[in-house]
N, C-alpha and C. Protein backbone atom coordinates (compact mmCIF):
# COMPACT_ATOMS: atom_id res chain seq x y z
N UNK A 1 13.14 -25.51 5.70
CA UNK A 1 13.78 -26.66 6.31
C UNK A 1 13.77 -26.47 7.83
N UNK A 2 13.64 -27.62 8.62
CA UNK A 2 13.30 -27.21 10.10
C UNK A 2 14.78 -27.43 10.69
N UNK A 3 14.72 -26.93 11.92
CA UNK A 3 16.67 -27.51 12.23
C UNK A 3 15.98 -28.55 13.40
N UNK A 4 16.61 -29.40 13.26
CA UNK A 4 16.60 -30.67 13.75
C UNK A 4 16.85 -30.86 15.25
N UNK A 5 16.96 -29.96 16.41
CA UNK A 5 17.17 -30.20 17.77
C UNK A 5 18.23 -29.49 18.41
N UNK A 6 18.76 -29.85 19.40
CA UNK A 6 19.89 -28.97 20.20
C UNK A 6 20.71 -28.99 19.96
N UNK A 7 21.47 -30.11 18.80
CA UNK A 7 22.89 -30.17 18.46
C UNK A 7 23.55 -30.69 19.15
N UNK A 8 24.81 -30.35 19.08
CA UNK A 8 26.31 -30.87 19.87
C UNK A 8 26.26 -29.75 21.18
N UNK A 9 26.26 -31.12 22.28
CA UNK A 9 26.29 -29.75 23.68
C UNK A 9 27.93 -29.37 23.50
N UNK A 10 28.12 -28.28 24.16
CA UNK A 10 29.29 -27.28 24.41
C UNK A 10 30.49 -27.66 24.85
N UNK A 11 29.88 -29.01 25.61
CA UNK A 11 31.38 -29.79 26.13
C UNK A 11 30.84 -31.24 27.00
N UNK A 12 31.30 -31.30 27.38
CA UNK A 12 30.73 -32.82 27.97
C UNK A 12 30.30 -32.36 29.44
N UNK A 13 29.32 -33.39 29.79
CA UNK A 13 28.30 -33.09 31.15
C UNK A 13 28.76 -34.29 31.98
N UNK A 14 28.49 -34.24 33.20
CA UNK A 14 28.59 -35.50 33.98
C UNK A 14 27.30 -35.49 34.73
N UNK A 15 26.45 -36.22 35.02
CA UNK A 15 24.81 -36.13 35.36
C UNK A 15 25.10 -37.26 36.28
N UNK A 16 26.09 -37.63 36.71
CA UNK A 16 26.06 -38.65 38.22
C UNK A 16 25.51 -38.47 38.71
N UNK A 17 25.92 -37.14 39.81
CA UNK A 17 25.33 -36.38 41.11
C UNK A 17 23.93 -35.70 40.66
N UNK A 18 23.49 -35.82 39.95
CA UNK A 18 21.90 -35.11 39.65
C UNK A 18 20.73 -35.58 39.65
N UNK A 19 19.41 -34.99 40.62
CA UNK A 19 18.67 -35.51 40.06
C UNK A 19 17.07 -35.28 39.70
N UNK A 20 16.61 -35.76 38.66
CA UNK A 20 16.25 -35.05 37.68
C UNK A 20 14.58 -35.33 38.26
N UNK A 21 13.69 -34.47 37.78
CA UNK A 21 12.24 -34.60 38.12
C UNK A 21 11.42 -34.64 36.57
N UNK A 22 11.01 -35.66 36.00
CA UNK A 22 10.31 -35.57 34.83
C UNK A 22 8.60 -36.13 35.51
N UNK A 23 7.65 -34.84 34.70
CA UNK A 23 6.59 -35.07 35.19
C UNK A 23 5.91 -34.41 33.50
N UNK A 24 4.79 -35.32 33.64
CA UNK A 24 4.32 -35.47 32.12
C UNK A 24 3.03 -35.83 32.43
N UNK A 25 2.56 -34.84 31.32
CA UNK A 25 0.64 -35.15 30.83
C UNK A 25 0.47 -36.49 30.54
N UNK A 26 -1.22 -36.65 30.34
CA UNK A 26 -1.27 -38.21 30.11
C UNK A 26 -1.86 -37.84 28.99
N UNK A 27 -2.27 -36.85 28.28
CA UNK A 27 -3.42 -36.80 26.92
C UNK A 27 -2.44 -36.97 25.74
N UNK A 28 -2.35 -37.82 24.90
CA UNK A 28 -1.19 -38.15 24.03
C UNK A 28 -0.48 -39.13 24.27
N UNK A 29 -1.15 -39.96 24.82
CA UNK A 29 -0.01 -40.90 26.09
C UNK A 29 0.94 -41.69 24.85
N UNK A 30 0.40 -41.93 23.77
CA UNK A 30 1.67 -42.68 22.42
C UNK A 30 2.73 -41.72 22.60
N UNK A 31 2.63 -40.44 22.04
CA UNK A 31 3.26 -39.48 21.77
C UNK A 31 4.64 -39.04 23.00
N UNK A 32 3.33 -38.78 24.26
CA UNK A 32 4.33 -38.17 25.52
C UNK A 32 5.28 -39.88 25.78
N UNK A 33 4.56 -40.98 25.88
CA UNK A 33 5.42 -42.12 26.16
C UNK A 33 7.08 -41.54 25.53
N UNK A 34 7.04 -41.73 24.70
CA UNK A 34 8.47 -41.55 23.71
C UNK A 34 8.79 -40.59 23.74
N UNK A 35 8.42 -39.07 23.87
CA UNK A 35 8.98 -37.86 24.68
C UNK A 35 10.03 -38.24 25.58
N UNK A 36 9.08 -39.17 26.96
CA UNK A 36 9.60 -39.81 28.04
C UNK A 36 11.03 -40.70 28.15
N UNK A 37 10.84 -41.55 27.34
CA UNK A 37 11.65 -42.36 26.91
C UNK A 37 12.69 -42.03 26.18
N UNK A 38 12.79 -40.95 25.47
CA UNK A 38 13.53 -40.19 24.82
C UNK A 38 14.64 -39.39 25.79
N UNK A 39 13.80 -38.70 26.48
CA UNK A 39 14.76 -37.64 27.50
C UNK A 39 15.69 -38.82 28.66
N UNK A 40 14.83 -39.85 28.70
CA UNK A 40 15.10 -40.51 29.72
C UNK A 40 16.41 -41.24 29.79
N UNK A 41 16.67 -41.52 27.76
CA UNK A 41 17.58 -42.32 27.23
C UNK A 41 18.93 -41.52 27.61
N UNK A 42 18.89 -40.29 26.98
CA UNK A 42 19.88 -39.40 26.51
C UNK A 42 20.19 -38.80 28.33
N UNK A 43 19.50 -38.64 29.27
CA UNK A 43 20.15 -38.39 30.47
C UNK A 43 20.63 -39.62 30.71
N UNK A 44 20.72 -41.12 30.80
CA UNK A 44 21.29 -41.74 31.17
C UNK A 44 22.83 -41.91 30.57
N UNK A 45 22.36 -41.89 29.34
CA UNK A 45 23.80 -41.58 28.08
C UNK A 45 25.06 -40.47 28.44
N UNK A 46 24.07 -39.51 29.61
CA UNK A 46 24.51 -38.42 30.23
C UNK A 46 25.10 -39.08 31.69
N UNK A 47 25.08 -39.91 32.36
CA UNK A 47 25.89 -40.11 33.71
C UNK A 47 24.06 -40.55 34.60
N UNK A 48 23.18 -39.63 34.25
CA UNK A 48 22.48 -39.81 35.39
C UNK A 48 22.25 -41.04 35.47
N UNK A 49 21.63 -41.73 36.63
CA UNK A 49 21.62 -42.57 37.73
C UNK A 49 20.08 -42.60 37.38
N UNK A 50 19.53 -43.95 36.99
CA UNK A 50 18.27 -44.44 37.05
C UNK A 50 17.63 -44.15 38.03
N UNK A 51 18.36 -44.54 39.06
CA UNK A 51 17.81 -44.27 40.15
C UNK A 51 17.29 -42.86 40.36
N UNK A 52 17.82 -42.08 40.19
CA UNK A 52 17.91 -40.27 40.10
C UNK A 52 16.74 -39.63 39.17
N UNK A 53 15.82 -40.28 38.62
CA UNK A 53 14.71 -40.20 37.73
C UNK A 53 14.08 -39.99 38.12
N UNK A 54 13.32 -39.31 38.40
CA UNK A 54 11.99 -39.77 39.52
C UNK A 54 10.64 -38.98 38.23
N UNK A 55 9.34 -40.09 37.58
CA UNK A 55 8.91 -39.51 36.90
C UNK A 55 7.53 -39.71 37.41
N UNK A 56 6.41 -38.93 37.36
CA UNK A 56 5.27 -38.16 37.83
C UNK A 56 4.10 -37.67 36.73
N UNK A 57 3.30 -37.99 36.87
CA UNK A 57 1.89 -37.72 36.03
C UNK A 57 1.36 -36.54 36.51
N UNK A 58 0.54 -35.77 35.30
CA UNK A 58 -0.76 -35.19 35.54
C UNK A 58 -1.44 -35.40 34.47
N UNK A 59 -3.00 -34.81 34.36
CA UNK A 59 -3.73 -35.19 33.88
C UNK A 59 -3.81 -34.83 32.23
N UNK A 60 -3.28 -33.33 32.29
CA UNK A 60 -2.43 -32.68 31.27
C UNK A 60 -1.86 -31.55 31.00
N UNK A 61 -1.58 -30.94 30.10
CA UNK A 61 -0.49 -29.81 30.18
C UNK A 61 -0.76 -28.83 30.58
N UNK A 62 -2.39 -28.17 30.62
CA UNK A 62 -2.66 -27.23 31.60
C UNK A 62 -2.24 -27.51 33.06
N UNK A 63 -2.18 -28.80 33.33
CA UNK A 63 -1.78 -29.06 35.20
C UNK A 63 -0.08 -28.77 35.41
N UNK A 64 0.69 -29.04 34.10
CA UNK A 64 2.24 -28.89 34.24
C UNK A 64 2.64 -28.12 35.41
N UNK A 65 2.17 -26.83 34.94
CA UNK A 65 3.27 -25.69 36.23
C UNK A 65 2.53 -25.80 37.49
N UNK A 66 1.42 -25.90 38.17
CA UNK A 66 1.42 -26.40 39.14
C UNK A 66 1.49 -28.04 39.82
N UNK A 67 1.44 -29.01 39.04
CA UNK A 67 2.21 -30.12 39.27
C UNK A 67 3.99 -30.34 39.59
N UNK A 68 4.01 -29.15 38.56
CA UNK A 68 5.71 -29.09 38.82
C UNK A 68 6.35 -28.45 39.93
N UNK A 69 5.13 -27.90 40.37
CA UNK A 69 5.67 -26.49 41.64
C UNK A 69 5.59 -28.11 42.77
N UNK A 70 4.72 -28.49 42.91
CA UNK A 70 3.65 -29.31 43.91
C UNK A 70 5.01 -30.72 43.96
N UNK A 71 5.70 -31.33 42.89
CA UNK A 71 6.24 -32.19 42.62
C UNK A 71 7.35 -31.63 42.72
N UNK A 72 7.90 -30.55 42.80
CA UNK A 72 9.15 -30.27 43.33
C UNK A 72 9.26 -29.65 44.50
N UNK A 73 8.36 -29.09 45.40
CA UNK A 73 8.58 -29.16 47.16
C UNK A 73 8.28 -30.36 47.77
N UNK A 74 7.50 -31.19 46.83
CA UNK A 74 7.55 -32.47 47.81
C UNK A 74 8.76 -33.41 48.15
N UNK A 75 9.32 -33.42 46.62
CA UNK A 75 10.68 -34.14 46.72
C UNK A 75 11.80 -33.17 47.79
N UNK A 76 11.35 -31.41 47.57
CA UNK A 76 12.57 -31.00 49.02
C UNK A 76 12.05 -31.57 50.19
N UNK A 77 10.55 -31.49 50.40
CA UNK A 77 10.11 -31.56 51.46
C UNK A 77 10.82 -32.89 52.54
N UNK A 78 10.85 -34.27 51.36
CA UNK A 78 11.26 -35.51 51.70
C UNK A 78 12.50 -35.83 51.80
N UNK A 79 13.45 -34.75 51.39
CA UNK A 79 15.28 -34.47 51.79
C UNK A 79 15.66 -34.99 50.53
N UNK A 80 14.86 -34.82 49.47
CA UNK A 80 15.47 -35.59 48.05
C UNK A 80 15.32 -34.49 46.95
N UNK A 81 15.70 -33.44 46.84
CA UNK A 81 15.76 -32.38 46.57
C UNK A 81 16.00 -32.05 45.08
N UNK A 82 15.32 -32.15 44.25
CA UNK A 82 15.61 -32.07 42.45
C UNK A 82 16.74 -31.09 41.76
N UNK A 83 17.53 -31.34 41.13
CA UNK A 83 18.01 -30.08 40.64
C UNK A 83 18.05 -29.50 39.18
N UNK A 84 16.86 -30.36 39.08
CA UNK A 84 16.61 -29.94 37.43
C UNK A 84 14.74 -30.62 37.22
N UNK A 85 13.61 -30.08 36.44
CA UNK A 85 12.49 -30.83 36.42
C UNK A 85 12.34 -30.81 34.59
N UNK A 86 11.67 -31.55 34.24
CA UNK A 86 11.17 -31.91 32.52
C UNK A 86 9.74 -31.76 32.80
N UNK A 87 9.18 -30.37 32.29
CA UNK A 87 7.52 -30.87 32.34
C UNK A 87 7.46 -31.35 31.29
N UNK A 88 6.65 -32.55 31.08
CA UNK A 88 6.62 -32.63 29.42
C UNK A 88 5.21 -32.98 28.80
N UNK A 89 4.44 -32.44 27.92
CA UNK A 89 3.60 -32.51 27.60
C UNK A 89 3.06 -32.15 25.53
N UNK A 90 1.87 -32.29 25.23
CA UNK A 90 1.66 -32.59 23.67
C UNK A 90 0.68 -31.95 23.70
N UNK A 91 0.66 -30.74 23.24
CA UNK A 91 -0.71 -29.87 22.39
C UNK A 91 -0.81 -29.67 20.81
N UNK A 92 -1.98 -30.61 20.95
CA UNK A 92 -2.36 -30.43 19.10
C UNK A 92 -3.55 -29.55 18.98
N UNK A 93 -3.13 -28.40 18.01
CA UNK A 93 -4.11 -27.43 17.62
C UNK A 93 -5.52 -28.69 16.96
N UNK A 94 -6.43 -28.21 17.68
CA UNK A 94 -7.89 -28.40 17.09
C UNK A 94 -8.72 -27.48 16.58
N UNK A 95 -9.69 -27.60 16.18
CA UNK A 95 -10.30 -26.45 15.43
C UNK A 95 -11.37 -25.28 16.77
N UNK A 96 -10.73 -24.82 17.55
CA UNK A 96 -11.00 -23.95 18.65
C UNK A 96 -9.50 -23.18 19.36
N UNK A 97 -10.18 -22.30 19.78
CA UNK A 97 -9.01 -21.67 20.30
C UNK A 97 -8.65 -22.21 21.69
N UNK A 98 -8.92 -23.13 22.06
CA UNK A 98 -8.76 -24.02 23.08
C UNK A 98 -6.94 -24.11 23.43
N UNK A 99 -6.64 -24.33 21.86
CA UNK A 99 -5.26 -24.68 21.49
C UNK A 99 -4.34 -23.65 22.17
N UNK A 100 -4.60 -22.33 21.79
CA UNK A 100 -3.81 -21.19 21.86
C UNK A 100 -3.78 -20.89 23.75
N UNK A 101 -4.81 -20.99 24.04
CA UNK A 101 -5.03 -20.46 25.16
C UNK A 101 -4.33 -21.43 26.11
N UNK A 102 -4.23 -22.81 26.26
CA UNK A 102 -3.55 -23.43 27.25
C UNK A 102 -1.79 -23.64 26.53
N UNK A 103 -1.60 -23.64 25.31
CA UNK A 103 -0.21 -23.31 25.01
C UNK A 103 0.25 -21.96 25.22
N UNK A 104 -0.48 -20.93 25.55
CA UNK A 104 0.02 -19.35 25.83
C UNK A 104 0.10 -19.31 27.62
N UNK A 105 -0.89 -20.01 27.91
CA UNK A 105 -1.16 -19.73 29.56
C UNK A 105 0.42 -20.81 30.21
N UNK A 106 0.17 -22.52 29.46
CA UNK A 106 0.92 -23.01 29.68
C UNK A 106 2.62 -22.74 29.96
N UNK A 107 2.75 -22.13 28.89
CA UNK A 107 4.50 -21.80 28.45
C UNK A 107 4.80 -20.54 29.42
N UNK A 108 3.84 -19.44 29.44
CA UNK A 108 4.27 -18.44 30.84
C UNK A 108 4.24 -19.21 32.13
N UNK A 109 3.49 -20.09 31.93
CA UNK A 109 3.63 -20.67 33.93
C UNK A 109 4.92 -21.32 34.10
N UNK A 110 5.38 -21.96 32.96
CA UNK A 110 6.52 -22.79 33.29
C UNK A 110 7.71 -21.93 33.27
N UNK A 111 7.98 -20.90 32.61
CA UNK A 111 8.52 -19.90 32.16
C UNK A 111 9.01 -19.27 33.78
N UNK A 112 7.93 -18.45 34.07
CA UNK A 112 7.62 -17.89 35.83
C UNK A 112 8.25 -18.96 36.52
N UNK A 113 7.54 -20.37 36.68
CA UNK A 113 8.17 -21.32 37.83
C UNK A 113 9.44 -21.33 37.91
N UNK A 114 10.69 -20.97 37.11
CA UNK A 114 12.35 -21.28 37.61
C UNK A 114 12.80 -20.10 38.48
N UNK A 115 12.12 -18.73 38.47
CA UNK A 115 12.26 -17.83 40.02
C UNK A 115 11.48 -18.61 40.65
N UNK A 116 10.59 -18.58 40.80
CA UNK A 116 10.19 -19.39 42.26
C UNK A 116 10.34 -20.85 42.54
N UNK A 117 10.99 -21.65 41.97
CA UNK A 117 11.68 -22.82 42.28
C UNK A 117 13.28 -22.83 42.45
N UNK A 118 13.69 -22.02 41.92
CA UNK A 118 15.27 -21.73 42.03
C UNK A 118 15.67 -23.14 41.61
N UNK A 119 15.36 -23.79 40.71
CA UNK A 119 15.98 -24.85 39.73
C UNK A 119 15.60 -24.61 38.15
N UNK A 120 16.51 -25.05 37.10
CA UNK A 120 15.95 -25.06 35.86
C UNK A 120 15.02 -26.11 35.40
N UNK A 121 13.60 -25.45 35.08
CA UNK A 121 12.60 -25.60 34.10
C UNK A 121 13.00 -25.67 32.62
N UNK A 122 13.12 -27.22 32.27
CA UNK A 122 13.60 -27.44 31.03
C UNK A 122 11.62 -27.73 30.17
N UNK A 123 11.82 -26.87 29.18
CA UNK A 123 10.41 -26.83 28.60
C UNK A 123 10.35 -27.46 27.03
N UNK A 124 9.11 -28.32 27.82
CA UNK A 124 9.28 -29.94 27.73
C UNK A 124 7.39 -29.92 26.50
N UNK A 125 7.37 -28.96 26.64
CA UNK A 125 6.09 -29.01 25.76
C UNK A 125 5.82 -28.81 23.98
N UNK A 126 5.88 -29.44 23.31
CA UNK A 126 5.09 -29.35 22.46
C UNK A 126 3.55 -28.95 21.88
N UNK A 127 4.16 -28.20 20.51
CA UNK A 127 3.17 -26.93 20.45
C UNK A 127 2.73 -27.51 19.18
N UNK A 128 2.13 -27.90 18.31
CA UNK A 128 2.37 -28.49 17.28
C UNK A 128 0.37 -28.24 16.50
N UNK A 129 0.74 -28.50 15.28
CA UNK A 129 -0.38 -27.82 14.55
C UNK A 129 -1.51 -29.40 14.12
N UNK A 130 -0.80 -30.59 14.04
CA UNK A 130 -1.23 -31.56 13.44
C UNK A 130 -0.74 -32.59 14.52
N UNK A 131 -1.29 -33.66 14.41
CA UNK A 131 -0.83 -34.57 15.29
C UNK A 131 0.38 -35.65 14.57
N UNK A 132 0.59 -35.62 13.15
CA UNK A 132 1.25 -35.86 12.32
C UNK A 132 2.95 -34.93 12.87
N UNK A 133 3.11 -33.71 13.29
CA UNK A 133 3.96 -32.84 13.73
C UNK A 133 4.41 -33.36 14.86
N UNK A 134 3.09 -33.80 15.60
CA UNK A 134 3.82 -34.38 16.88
C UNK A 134 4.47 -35.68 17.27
N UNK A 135 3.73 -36.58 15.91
CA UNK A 135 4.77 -37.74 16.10
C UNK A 135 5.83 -37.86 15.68
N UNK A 136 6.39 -36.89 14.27
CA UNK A 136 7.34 -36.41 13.87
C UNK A 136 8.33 -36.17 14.63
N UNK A 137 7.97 -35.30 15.69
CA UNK A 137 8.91 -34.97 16.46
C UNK A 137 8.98 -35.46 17.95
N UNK A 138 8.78 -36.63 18.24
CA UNK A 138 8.48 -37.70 18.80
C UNK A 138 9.35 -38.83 18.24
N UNK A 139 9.43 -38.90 17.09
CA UNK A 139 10.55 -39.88 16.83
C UNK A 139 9.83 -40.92 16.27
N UNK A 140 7.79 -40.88 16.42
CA UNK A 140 7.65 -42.19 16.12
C UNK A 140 6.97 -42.31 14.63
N UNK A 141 7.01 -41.44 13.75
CA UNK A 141 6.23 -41.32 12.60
C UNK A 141 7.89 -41.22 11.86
N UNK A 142 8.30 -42.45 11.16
CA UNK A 142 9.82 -42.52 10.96
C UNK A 142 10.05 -42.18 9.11
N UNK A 143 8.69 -41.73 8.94
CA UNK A 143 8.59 -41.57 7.29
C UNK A 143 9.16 -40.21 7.43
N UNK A 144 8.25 -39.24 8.06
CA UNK A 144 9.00 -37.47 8.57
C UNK A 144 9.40 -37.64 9.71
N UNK A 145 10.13 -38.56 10.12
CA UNK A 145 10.26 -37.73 11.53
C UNK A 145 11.82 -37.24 11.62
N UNK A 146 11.74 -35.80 12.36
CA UNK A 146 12.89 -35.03 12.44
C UNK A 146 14.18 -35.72 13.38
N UNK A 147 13.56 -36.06 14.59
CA UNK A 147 14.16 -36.96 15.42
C UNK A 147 13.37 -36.62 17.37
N UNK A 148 13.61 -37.57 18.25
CA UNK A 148 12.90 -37.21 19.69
C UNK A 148 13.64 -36.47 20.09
N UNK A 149 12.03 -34.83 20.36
CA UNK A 149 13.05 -34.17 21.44
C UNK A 149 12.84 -34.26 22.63
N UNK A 150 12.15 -35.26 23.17
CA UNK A 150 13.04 -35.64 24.41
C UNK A 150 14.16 -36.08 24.59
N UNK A 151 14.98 -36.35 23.88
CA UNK A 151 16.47 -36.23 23.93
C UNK A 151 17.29 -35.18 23.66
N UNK A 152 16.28 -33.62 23.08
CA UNK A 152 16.86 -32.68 23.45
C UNK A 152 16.78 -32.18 24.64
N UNK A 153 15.71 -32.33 25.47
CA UNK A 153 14.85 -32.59 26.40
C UNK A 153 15.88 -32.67 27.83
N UNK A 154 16.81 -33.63 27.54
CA UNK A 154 17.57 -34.58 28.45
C UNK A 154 18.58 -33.97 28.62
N UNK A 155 18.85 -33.65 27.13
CA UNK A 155 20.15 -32.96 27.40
C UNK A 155 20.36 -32.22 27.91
N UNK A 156 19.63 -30.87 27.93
CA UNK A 156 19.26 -29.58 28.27
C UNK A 156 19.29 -29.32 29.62
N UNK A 157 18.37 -30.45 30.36
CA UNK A 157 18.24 -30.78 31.55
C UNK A 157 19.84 -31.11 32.40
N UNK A 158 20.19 -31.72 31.69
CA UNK A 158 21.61 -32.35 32.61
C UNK A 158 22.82 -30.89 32.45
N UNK A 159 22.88 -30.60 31.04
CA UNK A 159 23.43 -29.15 30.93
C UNK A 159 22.72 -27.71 31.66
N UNK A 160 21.85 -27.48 31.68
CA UNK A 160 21.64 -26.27 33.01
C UNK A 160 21.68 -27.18 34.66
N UNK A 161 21.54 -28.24 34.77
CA UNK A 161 21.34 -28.80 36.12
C UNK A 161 23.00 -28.47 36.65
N UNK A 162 23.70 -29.01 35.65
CA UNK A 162 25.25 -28.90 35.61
C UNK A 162 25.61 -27.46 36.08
N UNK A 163 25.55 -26.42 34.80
CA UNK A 163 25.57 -25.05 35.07
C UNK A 163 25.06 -24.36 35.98
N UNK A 164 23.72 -24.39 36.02
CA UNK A 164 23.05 -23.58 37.04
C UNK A 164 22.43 -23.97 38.21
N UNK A 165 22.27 -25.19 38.55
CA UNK A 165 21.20 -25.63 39.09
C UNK A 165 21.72 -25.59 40.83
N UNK A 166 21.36 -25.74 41.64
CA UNK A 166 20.93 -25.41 43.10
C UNK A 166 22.82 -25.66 43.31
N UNK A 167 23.39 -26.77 43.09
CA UNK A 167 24.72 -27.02 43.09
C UNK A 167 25.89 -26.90 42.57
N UNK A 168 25.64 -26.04 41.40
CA UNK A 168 26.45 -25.59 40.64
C UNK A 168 27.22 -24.85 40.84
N UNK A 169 27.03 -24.05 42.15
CA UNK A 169 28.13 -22.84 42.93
C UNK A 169 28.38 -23.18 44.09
């Protein structure tokens, strides 16, 4: 049996003052759409400020951790300063090791990027064996589907942004 997402957060968040950097692959674009839309829902459900969204493309999930590095000094650079980012992206195993190698390379870069960004890297990728898995957990295949974790996604995000993030002390 799979467990179903992040659960009940720990206590209640306020995501007014925050704001959030979601930047997402385009290969999967059904799939990542509703990722998107997902995280996007549940931070607003959370306090954040539409406005406070700010969401960003790459081409795909191999580009994440340096899009995310690149997409979060630009926003300091411009005095609008993130305190939380969503890379979010969809890898479906194919029949090559193609799969393994940008989900292994992928998940250490994003992993590494929260020392050298000094904000939390909420990890936003899907690893998934079938593409059936990924709409599942996407929210949009409603025969299996577990439920969107981009709304675990969201949460996560507004709860370390809260806790840890550049303003939190």
């Amino acid at each position: 049996m799979a467990v179903k997402g992040l659960g009940q957060l720990d206590k209640e968040y306020d995501g007014s003052k925050l704001r959030v950097g979601i930047i997402h692959a385009r290969w999967n674009r059904v799939i990542i759409d509703a990722l998107v839309d997902g995280a996007i829902k549940r931070m607003l459900s959370l306090g954040v400020k539409e406005e406070n969204i700010i969401v960003e493309t790459v081409p795909g999930s191999y580009e994440l951790p340096y899009g995310s590095k690149r997409f979060i000094d630009a926003q300091k650079k411009k005095g609008e300063p993130l305190d939380v980012v969503i890379p979010i992206g969809v890898l479906i195993k194919g029949s090559t090791m193609h799969f393994e190698y940008i989900s292994d390379s992928t998940t250490h870069a994003l992993m590494n990027l929260q020392d050298k960004v000094h904000i939390p890297v909420i990890f936003g990728l899907l690893t998934c064996l079938t593409e059936e898995q990924a709409l599942a957990r996407a929210g949009i295949d409603e025969a299996h589907s577990m439920h969107n974790h981009g709304e675990d996604w969201g949460a996560a995000a507004v709860e370390m942004a809260t806790k840890f993030g550049p303003n939190a002390f």
